[in-house]
Protein backbone atom coordinates (compact mmCIF):
# COMPACT_ATOMS: atom_id res chain seq x y z
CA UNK A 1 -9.04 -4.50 6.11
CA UNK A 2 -5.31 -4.71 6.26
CA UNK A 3 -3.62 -1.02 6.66
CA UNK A 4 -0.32 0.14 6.02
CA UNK A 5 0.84 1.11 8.95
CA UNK A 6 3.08 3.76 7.96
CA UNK A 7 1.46 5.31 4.96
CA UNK A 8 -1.95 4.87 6.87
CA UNK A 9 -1.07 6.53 10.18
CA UNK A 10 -2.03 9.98 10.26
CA UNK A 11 -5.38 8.82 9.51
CA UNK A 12 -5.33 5.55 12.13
CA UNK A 13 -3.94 8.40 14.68
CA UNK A 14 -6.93 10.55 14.06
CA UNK A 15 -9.41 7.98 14.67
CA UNK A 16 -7.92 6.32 17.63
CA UNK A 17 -7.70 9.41 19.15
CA UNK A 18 -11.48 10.65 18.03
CA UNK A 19 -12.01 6.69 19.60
CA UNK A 20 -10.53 7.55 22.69
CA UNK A 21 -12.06 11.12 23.34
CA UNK A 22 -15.50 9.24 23.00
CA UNK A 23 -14.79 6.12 24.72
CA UNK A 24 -11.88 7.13 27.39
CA UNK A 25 -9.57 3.99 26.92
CA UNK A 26 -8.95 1.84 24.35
CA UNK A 27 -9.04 -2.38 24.74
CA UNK A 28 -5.10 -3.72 25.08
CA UNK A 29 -4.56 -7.15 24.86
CA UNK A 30 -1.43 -9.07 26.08
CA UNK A 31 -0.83 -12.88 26.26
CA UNK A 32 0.49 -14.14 30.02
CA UNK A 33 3.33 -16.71 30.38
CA UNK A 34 0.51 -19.38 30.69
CA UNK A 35 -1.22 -18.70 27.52
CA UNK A 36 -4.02 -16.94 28.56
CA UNK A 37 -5.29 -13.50 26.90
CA UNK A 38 -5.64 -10.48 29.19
CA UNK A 39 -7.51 -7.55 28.23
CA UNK A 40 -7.27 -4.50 30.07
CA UNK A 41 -8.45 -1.17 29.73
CA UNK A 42 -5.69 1.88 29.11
CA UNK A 43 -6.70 5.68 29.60
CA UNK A 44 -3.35 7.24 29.28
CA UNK A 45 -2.32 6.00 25.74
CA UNK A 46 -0.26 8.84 23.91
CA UNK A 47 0.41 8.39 20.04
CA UNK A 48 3.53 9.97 17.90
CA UNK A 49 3.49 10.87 14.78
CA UNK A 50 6.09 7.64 13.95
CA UNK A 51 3.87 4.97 14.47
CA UNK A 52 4.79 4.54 18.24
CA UNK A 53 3.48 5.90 21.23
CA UNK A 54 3.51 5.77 25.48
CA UNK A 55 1.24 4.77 28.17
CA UNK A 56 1.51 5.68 32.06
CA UNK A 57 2.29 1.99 33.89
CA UNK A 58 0.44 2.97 36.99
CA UNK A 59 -2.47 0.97 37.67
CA UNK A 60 -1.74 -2.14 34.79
CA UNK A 61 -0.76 -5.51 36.68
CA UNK A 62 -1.38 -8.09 34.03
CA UNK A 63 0.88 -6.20 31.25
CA UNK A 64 4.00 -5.49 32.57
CA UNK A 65 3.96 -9.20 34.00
CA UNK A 66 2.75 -10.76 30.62
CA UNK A 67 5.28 -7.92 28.74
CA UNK A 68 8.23 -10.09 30.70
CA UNK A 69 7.29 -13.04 28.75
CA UNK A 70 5.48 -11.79 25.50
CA UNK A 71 5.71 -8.37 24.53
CA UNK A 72 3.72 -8.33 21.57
CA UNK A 73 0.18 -6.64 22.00
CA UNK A 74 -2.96 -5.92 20.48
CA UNK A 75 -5.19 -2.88 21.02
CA UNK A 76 -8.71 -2.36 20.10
CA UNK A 77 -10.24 1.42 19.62
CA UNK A 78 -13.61 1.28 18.23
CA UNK A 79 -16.40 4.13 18.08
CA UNK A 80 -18.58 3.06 21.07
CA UNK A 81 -22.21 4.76 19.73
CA UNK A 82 -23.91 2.47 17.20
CA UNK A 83 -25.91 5.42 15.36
CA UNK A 84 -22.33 6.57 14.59
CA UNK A 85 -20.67 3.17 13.90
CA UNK A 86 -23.37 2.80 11.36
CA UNK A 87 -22.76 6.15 9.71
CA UNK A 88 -19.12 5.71 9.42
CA UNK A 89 -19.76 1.99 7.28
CA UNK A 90 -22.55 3.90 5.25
CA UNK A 91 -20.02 6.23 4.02
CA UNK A 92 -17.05 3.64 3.71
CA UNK A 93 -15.24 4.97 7.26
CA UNK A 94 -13.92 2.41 9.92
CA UNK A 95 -16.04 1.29 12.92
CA UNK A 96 -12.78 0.21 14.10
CA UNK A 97 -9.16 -0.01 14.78
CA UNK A 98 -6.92 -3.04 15.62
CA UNK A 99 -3.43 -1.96 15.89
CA UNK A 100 -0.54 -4.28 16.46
CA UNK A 101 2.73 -4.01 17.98
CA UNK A 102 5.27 -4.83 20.84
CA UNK A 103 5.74 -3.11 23.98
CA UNK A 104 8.98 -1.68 25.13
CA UNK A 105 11.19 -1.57 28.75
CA UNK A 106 8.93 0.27 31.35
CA UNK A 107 10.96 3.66 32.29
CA UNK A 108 10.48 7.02 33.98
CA UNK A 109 8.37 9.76 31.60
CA UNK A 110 9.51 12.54 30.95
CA UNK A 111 8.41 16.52 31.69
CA UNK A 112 7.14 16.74 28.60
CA UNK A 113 5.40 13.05 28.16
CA UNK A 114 3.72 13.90 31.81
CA UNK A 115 2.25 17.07 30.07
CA UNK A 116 1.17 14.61 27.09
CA UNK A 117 -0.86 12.18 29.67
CA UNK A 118 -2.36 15.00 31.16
CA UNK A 119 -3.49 16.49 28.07
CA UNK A 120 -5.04 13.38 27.41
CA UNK A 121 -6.41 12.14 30.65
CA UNK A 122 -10.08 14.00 30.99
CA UNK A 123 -9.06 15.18 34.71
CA UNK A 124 -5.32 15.85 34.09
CA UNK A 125 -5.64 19.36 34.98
CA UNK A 126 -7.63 19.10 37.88
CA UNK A 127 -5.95 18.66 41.55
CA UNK A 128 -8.09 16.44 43.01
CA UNK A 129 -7.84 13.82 40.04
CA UNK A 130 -4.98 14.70 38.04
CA UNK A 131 -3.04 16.11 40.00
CA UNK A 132 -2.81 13.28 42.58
CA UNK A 133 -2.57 10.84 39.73
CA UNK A 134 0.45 12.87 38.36
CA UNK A 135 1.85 14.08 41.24
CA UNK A 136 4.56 10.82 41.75
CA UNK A 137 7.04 9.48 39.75
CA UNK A 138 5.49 8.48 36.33
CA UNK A 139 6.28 5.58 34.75
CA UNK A 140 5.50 4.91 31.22
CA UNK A 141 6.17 1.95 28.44
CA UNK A 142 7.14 2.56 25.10
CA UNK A 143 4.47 1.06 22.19
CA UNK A 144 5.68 0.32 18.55
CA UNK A 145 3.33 -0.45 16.29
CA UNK A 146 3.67 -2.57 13.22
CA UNK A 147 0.18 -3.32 11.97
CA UNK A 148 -3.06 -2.06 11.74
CA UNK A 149 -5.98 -3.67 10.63
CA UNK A 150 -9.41 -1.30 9.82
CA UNK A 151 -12.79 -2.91 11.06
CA UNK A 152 -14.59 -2.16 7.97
CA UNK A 153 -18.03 -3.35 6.67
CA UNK A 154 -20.41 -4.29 3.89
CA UNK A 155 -24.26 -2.33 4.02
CA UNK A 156 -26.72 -4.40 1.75
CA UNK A 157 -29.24 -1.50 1.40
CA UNK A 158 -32.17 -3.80 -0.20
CA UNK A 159 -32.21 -6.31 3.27
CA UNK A 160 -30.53 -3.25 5.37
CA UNK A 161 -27.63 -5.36 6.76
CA UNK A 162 -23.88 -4.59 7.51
CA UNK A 163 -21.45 -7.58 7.17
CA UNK A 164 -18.21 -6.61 9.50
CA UNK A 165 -15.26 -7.43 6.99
C-alpha cells in the first residue's frame, strides 16, 4: 500500500522504530556498480521528524562503495514475531515497512547525533560495548526518504488466510 511519505510519517516513524526495538536492525538494500543487490543489516539507524534520518558508517562495506555509484536505497523494517504480524493485519495495521530514498555524503556526527546512536543502540551506554563502539570518530550518512510503501494484507476469515497486498 502506497504511503505518503510526508503526511504518513509520524506514523511510519513509530513503527519503524517499534520494528527496530523488536528486531535490532532493519534490512537496507543498495545496488553495486555491477548490478547486483546488497542487503545488509543496519543497527544504528536514527529517524527525524522530516522524513530523513542518519546511520553510523562503521562496520557497512558494501554501501558506501555501492552509494559511490547508486545512491538510491531501500530499507525493509518488518515486525519479526508472526503471532503479532498476524494481529496487526487482523486489525488493518502494517506487518511492514518499505521505505525509499537516497543516501547522502558520509561525514563526521555530531555530539548530539552520537547521543542519538547511543540512545538507540541496545548497549550504547555500556563501556564495554558502547562505549568502545562510540569511543572514535563517528561517522554517519545522511538518509532522505521519498517513499514509503505499507506491507499490508487481506484475512479471509471463512478459509483463515492472509493475502500480503
Amino acid at each position: 500500500m502506497q504511503l505518503d511519505v510526508v503526511k504518513d510519517w509520524a506514523r511510519a516513524k513509530a513503527y519503524l522504530e517499534k520494528a527496530m526495538d523488536k528486531a535490532f536492525y532493519v534490512s537496507f538494500a543498495t545496488v553495486g556498480a555491477d548490478g547486483v543487490p546488497t542487503v545488509t543489516p543496519i543497527g544504528s539507524l536514527v529517524l527525524n521528524d522530516d522524513q530523513t534520518g542518519f546511520y553510523m558508517e562503521r562496520f557497512p562495506r558494501s554501501i558506501p562503495a555501492n552509494a559511490a555509484h547508486n545512491p538510491n536505497f531501500c530499507l525493509l523494517a518488518e515486525n519479526m514475531k508472526l503471532r503479532s504480524a498476524i494481529k496487526e493485519f487482523r486489525n488493518g495495521g502494517w506487518g511492514g515497512l518499505r521505505l525509499f530514498g537516497t543516501l547522502g555524503e558520509k561525514r563526521e556526527a555530531s555530539a548530539a547525533e552520537i547521543g542519538r546512536i547511543r540512545d538507540r543502540l541496545p548497549f550504547g551506554h555500556f563501556k564495554r560495548g558502547g562505549g568502545l563502539l562510540l569511543a572514535n570518530t563517528v561517522y554517519v550518512r545522511d538518509l532522505s526518504f521519498r517513499r514509503a510503501e505499507a506491507l499490508v494484507a487481506h484475512f479471509d476469515r471463512s478459509s483463515q488466510t492472509f493475502t500480503i497486498l
